[in-house]
Protein backbone atom coordinates (compact mmCIF):
# COMPACT_ATOMS: atom_id res chain seq x y z
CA UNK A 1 32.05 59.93 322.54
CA UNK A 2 32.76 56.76 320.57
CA UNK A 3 30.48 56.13 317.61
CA UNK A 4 28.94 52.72 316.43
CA UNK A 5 29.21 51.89 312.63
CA UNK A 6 28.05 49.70 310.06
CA UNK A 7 29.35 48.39 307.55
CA UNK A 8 28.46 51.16 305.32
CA UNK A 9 29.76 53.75 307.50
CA UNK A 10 32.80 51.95 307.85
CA UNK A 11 33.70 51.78 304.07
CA UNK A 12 32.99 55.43 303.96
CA UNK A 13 34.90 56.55 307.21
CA UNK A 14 37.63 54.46 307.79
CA UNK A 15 38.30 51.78 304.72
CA UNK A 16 36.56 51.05 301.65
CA UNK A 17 37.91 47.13 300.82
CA UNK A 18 35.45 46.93 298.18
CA UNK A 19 37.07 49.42 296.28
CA UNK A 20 40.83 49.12 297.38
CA UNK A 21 43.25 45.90 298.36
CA UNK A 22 45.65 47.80 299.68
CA UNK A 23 44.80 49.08 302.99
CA UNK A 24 43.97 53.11 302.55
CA UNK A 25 42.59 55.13 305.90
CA UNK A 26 40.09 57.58 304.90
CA UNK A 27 39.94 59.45 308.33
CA UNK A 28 41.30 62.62 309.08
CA UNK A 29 42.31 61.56 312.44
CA UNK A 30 44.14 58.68 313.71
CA UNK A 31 40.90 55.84 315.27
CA UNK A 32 40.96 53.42 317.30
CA UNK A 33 38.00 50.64 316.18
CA UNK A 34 36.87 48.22 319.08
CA UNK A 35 35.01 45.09 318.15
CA UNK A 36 33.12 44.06 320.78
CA UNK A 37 29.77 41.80 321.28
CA UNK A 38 26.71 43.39 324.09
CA UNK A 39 27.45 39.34 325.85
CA UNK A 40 31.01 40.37 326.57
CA UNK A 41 32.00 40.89 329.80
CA UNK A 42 35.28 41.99 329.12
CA UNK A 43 34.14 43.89 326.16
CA UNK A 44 31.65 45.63 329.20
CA UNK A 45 34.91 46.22 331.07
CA UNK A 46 36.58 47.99 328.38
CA UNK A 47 34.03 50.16 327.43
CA UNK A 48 34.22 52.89 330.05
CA UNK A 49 37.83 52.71 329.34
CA UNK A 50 37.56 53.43 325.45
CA UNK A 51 34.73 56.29 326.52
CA UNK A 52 37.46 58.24 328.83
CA UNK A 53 39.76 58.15 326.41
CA UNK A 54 37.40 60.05 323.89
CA UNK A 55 36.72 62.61 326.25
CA UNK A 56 40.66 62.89 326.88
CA UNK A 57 42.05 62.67 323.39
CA UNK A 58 38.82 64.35 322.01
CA UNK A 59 39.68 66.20 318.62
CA UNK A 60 43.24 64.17 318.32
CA UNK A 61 41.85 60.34 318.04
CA UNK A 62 38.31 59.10 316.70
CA UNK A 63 36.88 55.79 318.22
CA UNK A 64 34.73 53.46 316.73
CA UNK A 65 32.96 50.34 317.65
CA UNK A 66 31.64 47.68 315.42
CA UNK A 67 29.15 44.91 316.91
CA UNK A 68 30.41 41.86 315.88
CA UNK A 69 26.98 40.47 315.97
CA UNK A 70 25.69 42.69 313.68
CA UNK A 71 28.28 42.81 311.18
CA UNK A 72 29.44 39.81 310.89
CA UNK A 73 31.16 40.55 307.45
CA UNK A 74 33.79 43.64 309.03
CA UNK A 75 34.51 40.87 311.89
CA UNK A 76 35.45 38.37 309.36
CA UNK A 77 37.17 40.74 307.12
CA UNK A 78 39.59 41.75 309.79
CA UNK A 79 39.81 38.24 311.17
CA UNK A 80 38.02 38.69 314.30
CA UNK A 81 38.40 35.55 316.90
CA UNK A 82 38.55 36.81 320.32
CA UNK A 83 36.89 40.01 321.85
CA UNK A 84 37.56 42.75 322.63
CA UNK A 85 39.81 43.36 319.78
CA UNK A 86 40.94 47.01 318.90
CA UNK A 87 42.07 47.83 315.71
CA UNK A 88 44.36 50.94 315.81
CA UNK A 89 44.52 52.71 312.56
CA UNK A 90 46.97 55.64 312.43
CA UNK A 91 46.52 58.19 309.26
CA UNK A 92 49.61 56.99 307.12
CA UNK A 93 50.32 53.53 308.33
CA UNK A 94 49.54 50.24 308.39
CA UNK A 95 46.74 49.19 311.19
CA UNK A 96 47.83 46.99 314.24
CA UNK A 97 45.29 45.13 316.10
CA UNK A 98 45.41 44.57 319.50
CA UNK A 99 43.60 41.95 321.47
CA UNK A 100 41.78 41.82 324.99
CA UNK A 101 40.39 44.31 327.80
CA UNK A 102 43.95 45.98 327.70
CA UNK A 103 44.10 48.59 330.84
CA UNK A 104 44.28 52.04 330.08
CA UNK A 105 47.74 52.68 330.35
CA UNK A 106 48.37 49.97 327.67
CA UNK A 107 45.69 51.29 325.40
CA UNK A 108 47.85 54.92 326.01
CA UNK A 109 51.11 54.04 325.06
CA UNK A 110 49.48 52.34 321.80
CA UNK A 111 48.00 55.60 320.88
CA UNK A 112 51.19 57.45 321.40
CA UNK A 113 53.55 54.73 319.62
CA UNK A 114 51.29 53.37 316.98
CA UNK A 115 48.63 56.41 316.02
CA UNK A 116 51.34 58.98 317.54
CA UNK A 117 49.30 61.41 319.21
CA UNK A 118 50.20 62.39 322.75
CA UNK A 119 47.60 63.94 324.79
């Protein structure tokens, strides 16, 4: 099941830039973090998507949405322009972001070449 945060659960569970410049995961698992809006129909589109691929990667990859509505400040900190945008955030690498309703095959083969988890 994917999880909604706020702002202060996302400084706690996945990056406190308060605290740190440099960017430092703090989950145990490799996330995936979708920025989406409730107006967004391809945001709507995606959604099912990202919840399938909780179910099917359950225990191996966390995912995360952020409303970009109601936290405007993590949409501007990551430089949020178009939605859907996913942020992938492996353990011990740098985030990539990736942008649109990708299908699920596409959001796949990110999770296996940029978080490296295979299912």
């Amino acid at each position: 099941m994917t999880e909604l945060l706020s702002k202060n659960t996302f400084l706690e569970k996945v990056f406190n830039y308060e605290e740190n410049k440099e960017w430092n995961y703090s989950g145990k698992l490799p996330a995936i973090i979708d920025f989406y809006a409730d107006w967004c129909g391809p945001c709507k589109m995606l959604a099912p998507i990202l919840e399938q691929l909780s179910e099917e990667y359950k225990d191996k990859v966390i995912i995360y949405k952020v409303d970009t509505e109601a936290e405007q400040e993590l949409s501007a900190m990551f430089g949020i322009r178009s939605i859907p945008s996913m942020l992938f955030c492996p353990v011990e690498e740098a985030p990539q972001m990736a942008h649109g309703a990708l299908p699920k095959q596409q959001i796949e083969k990110i999770i296996e070449d940029v978080l490296k988890v295979s299912k």
